[in-house]
Protein backbone atom coordinates (compact mmCIF):
# COMPACT_ATOMS: atom_id res chain seq x y z
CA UNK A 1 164.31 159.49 113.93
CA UNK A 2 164.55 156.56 116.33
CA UNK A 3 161.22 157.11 118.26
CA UNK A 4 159.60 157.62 114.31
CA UNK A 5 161.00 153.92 113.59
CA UNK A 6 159.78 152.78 116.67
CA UNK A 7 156.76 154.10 116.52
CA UNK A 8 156.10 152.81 113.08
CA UNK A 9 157.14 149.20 113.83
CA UNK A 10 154.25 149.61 116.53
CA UNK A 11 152.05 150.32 113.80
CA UNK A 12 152.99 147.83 111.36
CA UNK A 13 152.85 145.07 114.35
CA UNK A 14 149.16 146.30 115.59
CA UNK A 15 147.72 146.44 111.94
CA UNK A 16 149.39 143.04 110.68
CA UNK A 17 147.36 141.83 114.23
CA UNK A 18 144.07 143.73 113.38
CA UNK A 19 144.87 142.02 109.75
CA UNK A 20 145.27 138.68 110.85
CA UNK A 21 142.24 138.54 113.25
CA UNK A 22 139.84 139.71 110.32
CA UNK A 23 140.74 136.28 108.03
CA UNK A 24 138.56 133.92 108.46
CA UNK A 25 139.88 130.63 109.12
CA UNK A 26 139.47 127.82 105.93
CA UNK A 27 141.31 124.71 107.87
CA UNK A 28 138.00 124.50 110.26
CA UNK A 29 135.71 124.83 106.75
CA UNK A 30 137.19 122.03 104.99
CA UNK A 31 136.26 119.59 106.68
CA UNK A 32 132.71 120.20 107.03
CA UNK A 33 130.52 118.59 104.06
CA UNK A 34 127.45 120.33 102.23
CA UNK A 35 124.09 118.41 103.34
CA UNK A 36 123.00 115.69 102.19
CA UNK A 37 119.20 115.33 100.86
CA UNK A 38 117.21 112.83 101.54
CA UNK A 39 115.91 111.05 97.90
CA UNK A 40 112.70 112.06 96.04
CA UNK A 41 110.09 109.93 96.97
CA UNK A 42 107.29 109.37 95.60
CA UNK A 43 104.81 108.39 98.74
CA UNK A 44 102.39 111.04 99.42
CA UNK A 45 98.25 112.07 98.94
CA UNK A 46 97.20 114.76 96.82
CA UNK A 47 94.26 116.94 96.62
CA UNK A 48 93.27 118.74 93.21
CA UNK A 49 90.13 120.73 92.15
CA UNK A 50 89.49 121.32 88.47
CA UNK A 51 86.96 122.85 86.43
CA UNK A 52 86.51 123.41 82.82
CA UNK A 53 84.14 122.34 79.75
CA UNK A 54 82.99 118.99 77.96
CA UNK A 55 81.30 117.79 75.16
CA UNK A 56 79.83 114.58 74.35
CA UNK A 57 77.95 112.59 71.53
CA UNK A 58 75.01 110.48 72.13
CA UNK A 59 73.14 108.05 69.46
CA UNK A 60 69.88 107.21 70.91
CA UNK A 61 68.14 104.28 69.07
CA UNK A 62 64.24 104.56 68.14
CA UNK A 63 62.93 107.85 69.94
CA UNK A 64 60.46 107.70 67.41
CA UNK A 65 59.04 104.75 68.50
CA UNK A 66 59.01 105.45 72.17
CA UNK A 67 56.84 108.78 71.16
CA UNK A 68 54.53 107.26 68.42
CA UNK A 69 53.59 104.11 70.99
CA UNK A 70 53.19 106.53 73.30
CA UNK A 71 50.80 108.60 71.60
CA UNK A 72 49.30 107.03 69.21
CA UNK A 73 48.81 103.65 71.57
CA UNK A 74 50.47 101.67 68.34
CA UNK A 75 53.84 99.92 67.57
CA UNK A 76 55.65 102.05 65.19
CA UNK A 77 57.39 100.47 62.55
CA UNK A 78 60.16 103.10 61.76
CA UNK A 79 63.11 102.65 63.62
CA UNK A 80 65.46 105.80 63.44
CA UNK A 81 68.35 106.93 65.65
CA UNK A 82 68.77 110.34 66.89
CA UNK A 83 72.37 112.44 67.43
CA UNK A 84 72.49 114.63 70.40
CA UNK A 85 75.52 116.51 71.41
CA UNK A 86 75.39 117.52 74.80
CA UNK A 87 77.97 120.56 75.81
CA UNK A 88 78.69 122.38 78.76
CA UNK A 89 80.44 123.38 82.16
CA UNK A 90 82.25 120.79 84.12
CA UNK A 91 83.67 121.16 87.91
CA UNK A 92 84.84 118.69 90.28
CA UNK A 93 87.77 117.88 92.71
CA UNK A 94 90.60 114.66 92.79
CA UNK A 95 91.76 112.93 95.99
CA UNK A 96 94.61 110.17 95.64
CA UNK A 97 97.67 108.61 97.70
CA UNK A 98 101.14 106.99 95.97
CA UNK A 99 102.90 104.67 97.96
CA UNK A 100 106.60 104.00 96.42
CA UNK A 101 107.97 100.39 97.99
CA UNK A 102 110.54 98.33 97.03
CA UNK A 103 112.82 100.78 95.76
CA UNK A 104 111.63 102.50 92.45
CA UNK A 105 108.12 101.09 92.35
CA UNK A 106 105.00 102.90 92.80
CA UNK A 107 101.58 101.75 93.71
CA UNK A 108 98.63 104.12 93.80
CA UNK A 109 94.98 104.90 93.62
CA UNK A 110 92.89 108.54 92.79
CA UNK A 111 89.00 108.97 92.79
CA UNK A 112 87.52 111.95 91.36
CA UNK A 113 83.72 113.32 90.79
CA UNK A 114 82.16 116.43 89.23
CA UNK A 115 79.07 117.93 88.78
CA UNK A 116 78.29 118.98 85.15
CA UNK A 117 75.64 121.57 82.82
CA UNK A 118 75.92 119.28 79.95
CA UNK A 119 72.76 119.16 77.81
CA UNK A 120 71.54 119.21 74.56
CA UNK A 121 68.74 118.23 72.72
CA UNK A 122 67.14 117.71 68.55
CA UNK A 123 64.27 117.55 67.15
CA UNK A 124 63.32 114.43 65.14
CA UNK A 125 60.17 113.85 62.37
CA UNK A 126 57.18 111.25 63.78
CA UNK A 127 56.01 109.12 60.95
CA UNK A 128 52.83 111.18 60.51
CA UNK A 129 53.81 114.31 58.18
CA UNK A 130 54.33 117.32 60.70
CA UNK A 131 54.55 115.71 63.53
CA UNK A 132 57.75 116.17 65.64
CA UNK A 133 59.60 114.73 68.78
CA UNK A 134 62.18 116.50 70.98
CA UNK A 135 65.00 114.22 72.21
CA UNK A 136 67.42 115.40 75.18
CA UNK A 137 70.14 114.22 76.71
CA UNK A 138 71.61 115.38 79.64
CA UNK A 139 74.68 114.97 81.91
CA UNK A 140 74.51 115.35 85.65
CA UNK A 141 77.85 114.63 87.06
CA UNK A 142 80.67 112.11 86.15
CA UNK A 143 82.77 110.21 88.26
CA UNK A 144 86.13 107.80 88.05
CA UNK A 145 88.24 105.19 89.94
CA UNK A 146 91.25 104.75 89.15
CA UNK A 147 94.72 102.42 90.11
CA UNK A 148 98.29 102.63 88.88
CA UNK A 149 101.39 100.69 88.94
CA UNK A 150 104.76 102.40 87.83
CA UNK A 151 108.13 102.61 88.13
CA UNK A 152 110.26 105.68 89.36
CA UNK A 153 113.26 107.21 88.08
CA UNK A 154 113.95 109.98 90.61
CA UNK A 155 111.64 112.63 89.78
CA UNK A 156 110.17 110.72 86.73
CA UNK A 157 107.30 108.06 86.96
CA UNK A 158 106.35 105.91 83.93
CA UNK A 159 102.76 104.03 84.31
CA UNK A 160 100.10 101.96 83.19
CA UNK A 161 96.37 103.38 84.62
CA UNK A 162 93.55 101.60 84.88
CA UNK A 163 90.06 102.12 86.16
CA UNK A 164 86.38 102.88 86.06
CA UNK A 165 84.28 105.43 85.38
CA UNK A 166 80.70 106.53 84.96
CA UNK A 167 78.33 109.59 83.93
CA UNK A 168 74.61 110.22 85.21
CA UNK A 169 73.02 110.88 82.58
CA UNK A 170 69.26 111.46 81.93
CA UNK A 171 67.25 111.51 78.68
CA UNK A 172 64.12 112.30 77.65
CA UNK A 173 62.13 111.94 74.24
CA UNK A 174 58.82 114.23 73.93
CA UNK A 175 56.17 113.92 71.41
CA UNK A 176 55.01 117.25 69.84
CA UNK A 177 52.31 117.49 67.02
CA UNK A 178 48.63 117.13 65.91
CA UNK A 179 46.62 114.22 64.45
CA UNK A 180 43.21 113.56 63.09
């Protein structure tokens, strides 16, 4: 009965050990801090591609005239204003930089261009009766400029925009009809 007490103060000793060495130790952890981030910033260039539809309305003053002075070698005396609504596809692409200085202020500029299908056209009356002229607009590409100032609030920027842009358009007014 002695060697059995012996024997199992052994094996209480060895698996209190084995016990003991399978804790991990906290003291070292506490110590050690989580990592600290560096703050958002807002300095940086982008790149962007987009593509999608537009629409447009166009008032083109006196196409009559242009067609009847045209074709009939006379100043017309109407004057009339045609509506075209030019529609269709619209790709392009967006390059810009941000630079954020003085703390929570942000400075930055972004071009952009895209080609585009736009087009559409309508038919107007001529002054003489059945005579007709075809007026189209189209839109080739469009392009933009722009700057902004703003102010950051971590992850938030509010800002005023400002810039310029421009369209290439084209238009073209054709005379159709017959005349004694």
């Amino acid at each position: 009965m002695h060697t059995e007490n012996l024997l199992m103060k052994k094996l209480m000793l060895v698996s209190a050990a084995l016990a003991s060495l399978s804790i991990p130790a906290r003291a070292a952890d506490l110590a050690a801090k989580a990592p600290v981030l560096p703050p958002f910033t807002w300095t940086s260039c982008f790149l962007g591609a987009h593509a999608g539809g537009g629409w447009a309305r166009k008032d083109i003053t006196d196409p009559v005239a242009l067609v009847e002075e045209n074709a009939f070698a006379t100043p017309a005396t109407l004057v009339t204003t045609a509506q075209v609504r030019p529609s269709g596809a619209v790709i392009g692409g967006q390059f810009g930089c941000d630079y954020q200085f003085a703390s929570n202020w942000v400075a930055g500029v972004e071009g952009s261009v895209s080609g585009a299908t736009m087009k559409g056209g309508t038919t107007v009356d001529l002054v003489d009766v059945g005579d007709t002229g075809r007026v189209t607009a189209r839109t080739d590409f469009l392009g933009s400029v722009t700057g902004r100032l703003g102010y950051a609030v971590d992850r938030w920027l509010y800002y005023v925009r400002g810039g310029a842009a421009w369209a290439g358009d084209k238009y073209s007014v054709v005379g159709n009809g017959f005349w004694i």
